[in-house]
N, C-alpha and C. Protein backbone atom coordinates (compact mmCIF):
# COMPACT_ATOMS: atom_id res chain seq x y z
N UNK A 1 -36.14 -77.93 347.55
CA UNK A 1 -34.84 -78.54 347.44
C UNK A 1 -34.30 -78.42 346.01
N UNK A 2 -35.21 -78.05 345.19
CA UNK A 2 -34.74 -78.55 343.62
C UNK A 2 -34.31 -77.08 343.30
N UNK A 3 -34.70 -75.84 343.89
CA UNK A 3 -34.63 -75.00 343.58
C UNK A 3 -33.11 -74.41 344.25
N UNK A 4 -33.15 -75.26 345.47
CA UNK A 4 -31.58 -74.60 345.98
C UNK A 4 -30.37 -75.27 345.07
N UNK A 5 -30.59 -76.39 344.66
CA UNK A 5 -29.85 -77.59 343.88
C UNK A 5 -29.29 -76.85 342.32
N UNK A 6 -30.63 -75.88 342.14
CA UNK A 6 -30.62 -75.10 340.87
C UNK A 6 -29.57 -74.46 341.35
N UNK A 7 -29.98 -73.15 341.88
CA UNK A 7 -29.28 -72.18 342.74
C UNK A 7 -27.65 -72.11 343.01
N UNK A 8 -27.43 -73.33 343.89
CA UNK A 8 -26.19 -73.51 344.55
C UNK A 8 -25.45 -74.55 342.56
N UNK A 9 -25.45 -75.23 342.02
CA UNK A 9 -25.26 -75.57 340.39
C UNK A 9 -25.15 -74.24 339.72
N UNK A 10 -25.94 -73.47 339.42
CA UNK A 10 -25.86 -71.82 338.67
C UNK A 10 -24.91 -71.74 339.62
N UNK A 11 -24.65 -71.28 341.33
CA UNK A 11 -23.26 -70.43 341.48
C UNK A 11 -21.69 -71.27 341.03
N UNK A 12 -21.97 -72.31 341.07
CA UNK A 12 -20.79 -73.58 341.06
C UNK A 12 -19.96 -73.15 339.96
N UNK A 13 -21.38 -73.33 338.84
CA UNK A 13 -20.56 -73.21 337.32
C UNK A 13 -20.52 -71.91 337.00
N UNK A 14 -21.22 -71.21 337.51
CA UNK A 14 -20.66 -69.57 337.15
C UNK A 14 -18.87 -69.48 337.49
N UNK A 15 -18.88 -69.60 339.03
CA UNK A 15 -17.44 -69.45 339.21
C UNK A 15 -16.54 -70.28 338.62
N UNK A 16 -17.07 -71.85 338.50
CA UNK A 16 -15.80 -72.22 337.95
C UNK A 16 -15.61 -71.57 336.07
N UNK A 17 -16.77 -71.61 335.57
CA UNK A 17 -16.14 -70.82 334.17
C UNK A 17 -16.22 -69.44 334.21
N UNK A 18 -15.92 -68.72 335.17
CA UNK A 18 -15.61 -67.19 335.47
C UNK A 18 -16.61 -66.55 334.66
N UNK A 19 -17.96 -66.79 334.73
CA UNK A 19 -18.95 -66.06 333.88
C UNK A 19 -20.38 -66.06 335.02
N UNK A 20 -21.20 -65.01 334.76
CA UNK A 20 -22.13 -64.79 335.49
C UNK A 20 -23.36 -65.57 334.69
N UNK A 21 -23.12 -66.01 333.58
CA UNK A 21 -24.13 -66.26 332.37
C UNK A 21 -24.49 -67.79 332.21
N UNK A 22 -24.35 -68.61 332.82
CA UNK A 22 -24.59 -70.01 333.28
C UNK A 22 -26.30 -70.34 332.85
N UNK A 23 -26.75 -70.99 332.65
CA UNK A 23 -28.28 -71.15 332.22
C UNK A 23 -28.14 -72.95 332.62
N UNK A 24 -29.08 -73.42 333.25
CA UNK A 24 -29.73 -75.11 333.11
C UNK A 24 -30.63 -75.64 332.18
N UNK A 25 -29.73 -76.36 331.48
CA UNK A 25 -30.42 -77.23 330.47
C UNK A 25 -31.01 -78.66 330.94
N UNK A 26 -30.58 -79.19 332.12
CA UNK A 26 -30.87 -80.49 332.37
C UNK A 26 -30.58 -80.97 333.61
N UNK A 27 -31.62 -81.08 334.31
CA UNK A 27 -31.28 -82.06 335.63
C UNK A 27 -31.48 -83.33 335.81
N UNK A 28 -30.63 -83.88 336.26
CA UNK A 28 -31.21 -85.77 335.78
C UNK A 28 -31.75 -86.15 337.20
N UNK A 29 -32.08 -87.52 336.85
CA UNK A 29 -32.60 -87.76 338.41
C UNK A 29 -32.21 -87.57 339.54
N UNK A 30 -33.47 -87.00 340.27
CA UNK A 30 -33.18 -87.31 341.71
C UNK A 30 -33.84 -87.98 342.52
N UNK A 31 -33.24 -88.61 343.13
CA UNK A 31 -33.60 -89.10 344.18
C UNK A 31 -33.76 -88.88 345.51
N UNK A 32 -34.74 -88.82 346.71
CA UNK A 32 -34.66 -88.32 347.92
C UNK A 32 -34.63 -89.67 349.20
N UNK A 33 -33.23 -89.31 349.42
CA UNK A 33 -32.78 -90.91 350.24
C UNK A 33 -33.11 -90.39 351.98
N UNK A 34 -33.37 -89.13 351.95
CA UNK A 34 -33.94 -88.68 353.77
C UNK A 34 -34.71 -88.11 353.50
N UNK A 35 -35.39 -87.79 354.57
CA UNK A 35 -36.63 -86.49 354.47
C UNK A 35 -35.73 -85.25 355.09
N UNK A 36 -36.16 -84.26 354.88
CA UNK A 36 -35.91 -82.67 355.28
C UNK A 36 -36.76 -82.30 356.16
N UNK A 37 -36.73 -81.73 356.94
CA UNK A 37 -37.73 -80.99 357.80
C UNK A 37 -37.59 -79.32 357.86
N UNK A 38 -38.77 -78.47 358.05
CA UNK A 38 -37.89 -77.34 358.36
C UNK A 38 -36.92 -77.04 359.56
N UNK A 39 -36.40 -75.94 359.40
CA UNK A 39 -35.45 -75.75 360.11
C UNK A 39 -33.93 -76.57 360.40
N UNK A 40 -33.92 -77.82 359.39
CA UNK A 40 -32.70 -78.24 359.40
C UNK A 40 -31.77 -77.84 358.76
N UNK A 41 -30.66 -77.75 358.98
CA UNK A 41 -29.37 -76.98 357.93
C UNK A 41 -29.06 -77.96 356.89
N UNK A 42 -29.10 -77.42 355.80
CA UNK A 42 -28.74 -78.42 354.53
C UNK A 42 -27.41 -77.90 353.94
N UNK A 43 -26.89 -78.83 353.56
CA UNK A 43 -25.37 -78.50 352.67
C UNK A 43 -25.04 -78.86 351.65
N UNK A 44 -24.85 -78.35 350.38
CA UNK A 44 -24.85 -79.10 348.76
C UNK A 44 -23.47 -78.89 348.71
N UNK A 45 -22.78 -80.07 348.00
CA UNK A 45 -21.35 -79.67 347.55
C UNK A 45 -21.52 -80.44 345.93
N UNK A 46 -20.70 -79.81 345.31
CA UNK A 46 -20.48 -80.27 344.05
C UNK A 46 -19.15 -80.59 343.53
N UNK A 47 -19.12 -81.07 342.33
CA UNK A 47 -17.78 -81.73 341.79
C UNK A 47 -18.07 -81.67 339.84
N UNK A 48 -17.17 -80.92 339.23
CA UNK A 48 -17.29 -81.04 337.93
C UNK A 48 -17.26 -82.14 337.42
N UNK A 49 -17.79 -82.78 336.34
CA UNK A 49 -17.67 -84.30 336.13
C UNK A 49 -17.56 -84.00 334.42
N UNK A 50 -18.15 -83.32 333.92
CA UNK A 50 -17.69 -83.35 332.26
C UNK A 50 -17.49 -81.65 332.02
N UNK A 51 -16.69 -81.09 331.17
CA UNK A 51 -16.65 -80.15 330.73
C UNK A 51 -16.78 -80.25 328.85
N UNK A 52 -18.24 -79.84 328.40
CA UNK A 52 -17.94 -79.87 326.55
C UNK A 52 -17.61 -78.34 326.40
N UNK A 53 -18.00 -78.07 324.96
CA UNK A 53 -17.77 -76.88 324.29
C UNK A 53 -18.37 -75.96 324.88
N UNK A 54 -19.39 -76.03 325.27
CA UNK A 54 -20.43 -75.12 325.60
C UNK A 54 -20.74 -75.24 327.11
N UNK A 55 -20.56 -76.41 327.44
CA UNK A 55 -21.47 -76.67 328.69
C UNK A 55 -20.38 -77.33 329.83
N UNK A 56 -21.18 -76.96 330.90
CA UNK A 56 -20.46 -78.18 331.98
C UNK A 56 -21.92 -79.35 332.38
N UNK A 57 -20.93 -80.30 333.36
CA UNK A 57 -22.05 -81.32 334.21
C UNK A 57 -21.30 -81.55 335.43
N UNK A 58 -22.35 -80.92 336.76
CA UNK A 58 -21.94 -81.04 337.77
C UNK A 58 -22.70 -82.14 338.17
N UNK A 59 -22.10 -82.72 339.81
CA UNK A 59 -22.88 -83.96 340.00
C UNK A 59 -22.87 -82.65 341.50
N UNK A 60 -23.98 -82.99 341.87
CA UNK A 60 -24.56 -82.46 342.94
C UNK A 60 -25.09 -82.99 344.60
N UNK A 61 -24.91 -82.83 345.48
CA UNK A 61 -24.81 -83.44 346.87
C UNK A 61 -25.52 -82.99 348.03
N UNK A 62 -26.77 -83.05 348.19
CA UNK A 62 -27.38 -82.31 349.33
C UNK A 62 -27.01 -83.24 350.69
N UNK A 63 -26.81 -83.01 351.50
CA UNK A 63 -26.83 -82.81 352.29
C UNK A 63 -27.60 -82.27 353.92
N UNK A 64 -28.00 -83.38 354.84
CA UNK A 64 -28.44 -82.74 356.31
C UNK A 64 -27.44 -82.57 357.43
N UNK A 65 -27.17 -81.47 357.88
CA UNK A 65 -26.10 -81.38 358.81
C UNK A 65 -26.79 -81.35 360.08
N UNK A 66 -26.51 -82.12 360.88
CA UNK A 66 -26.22 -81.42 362.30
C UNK A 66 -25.63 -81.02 363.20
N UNK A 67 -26.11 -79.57 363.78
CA UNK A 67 -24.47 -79.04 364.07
C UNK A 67 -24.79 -79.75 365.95
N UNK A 68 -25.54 -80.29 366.44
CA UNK A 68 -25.22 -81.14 367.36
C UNK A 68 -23.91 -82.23 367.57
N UNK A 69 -23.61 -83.13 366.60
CA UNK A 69 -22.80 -83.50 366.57
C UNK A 69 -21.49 -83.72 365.06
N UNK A 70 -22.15 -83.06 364.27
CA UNK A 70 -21.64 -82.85 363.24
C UNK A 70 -21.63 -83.73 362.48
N UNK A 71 -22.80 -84.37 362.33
CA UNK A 71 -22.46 -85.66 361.55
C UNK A 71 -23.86 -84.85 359.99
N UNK A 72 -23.38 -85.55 358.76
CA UNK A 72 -24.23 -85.52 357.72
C UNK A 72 -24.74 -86.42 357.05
N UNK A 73 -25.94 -86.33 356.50
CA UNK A 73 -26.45 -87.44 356.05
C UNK A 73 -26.65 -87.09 354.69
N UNK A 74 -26.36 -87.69 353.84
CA UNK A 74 -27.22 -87.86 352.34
C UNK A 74 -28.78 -87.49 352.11
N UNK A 75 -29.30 -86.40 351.56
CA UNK A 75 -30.42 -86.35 351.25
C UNK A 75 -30.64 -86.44 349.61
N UNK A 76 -30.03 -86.21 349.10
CA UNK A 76 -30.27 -86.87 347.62
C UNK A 76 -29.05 -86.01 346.86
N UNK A 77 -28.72 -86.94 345.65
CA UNK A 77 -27.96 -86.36 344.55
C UNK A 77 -28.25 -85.98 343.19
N UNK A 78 -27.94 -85.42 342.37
CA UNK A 78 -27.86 -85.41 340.75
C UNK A 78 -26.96 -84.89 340.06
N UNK A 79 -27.46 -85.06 338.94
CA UNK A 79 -26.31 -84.43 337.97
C UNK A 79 -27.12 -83.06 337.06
N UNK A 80 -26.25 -82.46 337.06
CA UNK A 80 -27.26 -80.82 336.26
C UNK A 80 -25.98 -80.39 334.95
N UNK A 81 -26.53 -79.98 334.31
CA UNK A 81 -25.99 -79.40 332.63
C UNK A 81 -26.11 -78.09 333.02
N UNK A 82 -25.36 -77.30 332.88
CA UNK A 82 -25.05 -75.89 332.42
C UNK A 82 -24.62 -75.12 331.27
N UNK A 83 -25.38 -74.20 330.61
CA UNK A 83 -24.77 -73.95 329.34
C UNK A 83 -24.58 -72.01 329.27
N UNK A 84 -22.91 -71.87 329.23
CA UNK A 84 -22.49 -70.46 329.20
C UNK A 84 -23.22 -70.19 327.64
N UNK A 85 -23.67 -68.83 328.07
CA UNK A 85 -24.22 -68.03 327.19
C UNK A 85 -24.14 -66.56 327.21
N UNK A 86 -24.60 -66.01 325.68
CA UNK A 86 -24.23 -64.50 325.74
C UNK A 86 -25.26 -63.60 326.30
N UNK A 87 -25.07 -62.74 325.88
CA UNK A 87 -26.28 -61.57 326.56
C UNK A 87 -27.39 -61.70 325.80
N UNK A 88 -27.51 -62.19 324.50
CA UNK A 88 -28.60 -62.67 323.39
C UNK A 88 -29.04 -63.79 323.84
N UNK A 89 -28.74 -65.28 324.47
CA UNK A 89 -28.62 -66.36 324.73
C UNK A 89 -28.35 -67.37 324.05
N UNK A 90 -27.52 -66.92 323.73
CA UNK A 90 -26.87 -68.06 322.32
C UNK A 90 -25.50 -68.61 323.37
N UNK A 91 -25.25 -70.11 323.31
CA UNK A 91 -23.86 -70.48 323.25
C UNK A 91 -22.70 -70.00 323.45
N UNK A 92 -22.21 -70.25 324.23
CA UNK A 92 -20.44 -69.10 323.99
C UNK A 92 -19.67 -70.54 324.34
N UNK A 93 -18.47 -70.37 324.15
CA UNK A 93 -17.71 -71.47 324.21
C UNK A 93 -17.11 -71.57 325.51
N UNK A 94 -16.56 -72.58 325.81
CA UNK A 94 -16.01 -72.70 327.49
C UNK A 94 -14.46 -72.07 327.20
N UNK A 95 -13.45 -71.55 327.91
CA UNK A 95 -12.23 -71.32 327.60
C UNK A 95 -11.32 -72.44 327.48
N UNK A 96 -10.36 -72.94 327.26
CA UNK A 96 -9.62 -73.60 327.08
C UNK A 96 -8.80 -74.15 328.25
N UNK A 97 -8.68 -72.86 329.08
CA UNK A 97 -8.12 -73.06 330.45
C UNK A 97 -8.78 -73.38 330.96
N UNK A 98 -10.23 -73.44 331.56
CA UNK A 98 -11.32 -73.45 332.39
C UNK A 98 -11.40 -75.43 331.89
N UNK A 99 -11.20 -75.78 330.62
CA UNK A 99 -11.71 -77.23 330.69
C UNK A 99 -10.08 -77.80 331.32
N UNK A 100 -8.61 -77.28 330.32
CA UNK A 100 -8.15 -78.14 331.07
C UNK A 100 -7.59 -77.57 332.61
N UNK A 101 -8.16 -76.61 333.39
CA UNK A 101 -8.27 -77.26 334.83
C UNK A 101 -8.80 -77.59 335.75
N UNK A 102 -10.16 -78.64 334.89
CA UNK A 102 -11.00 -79.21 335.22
C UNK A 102 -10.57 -80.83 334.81
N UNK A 103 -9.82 -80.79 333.82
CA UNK A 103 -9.86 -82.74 333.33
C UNK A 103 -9.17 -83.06 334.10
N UNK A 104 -8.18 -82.58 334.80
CA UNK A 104 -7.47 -83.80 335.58
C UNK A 104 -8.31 -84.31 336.78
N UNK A 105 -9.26 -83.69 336.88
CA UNK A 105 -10.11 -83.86 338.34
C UNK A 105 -11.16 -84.63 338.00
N UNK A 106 -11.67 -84.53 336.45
CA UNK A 106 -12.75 -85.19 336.13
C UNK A 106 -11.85 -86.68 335.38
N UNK A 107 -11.17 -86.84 334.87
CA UNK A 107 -10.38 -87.95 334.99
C UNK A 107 -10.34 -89.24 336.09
N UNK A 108 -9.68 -88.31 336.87
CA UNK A 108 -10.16 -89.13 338.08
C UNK A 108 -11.02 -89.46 338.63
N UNK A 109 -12.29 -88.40 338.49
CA UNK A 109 -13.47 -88.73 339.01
C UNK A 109 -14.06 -90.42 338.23
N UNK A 110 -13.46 -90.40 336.58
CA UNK A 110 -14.03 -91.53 336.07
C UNK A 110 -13.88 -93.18 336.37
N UNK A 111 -15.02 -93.85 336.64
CA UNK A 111 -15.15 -95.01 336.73
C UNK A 111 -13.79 -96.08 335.86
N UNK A 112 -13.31 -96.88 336.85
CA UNK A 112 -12.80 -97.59 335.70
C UNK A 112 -11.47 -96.98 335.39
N UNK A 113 -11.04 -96.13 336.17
CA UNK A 113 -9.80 -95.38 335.67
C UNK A 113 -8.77 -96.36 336.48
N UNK A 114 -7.47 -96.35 335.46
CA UNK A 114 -6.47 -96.98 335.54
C UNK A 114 -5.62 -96.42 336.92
N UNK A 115 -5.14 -97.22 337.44
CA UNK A 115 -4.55 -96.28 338.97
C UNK A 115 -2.77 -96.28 338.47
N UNK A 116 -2.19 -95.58 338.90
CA UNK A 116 -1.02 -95.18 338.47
C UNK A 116 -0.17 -95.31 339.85
């Protein structure tokens, strides 16, 4: 599970900062609120939650589907760090466009936000 969580986080933030060069610096806790079995279909969705200089933080969503009746359950969440880098592996900066058309979404995502 930790490895698809990796996996499906590396494709997230590749596409959203239009770079193939994404690297994980940090996964925070997880927690496993169902069990998995084989053969069940799992589904991760994600949501940008911080964009810095260098890095993003996705919050991450697994998911058990069944396509019996279509209902899903929570199998655990986290949050993962991504850091764009060069072909050396050094740092590269995020673009300018890429963060702001991400803040208005992570704005909202924040706790505590003022409703308009």
């Amino acid at each position: 599970m930790l490895a698809w969580l990796d996996e499906a986080g590396a494709a997230y933030s590749s596409e959203a900062c239009g770079t193939p060069r994404m690297v994980t610096v940090k996964i925070s806790e997880v927690t496993f609120q169902k069990p998995v079995r084989p053969g069940q279909i799992i589904k991760i969705y994600g949501n940008m939650i911080a964009v810095g200089n260098t890095s993003v933080t996705i919050r991450l969503e697994a998911r058990r589907h069944s396509p019996y009746n279509g209902s899903q359950k929570i199998v655990c969440t986290t949050d993962m760090t991504f850091v764009r880098i060069d072909g050396d592996g050094e740092p590269v900066p995020i673009d300018k466009l890429i963060k702001d058309r991400f803040k208005e979404h992570i704005d909202f995502l924040k706790p505590g936000r003022a409703s308009k």
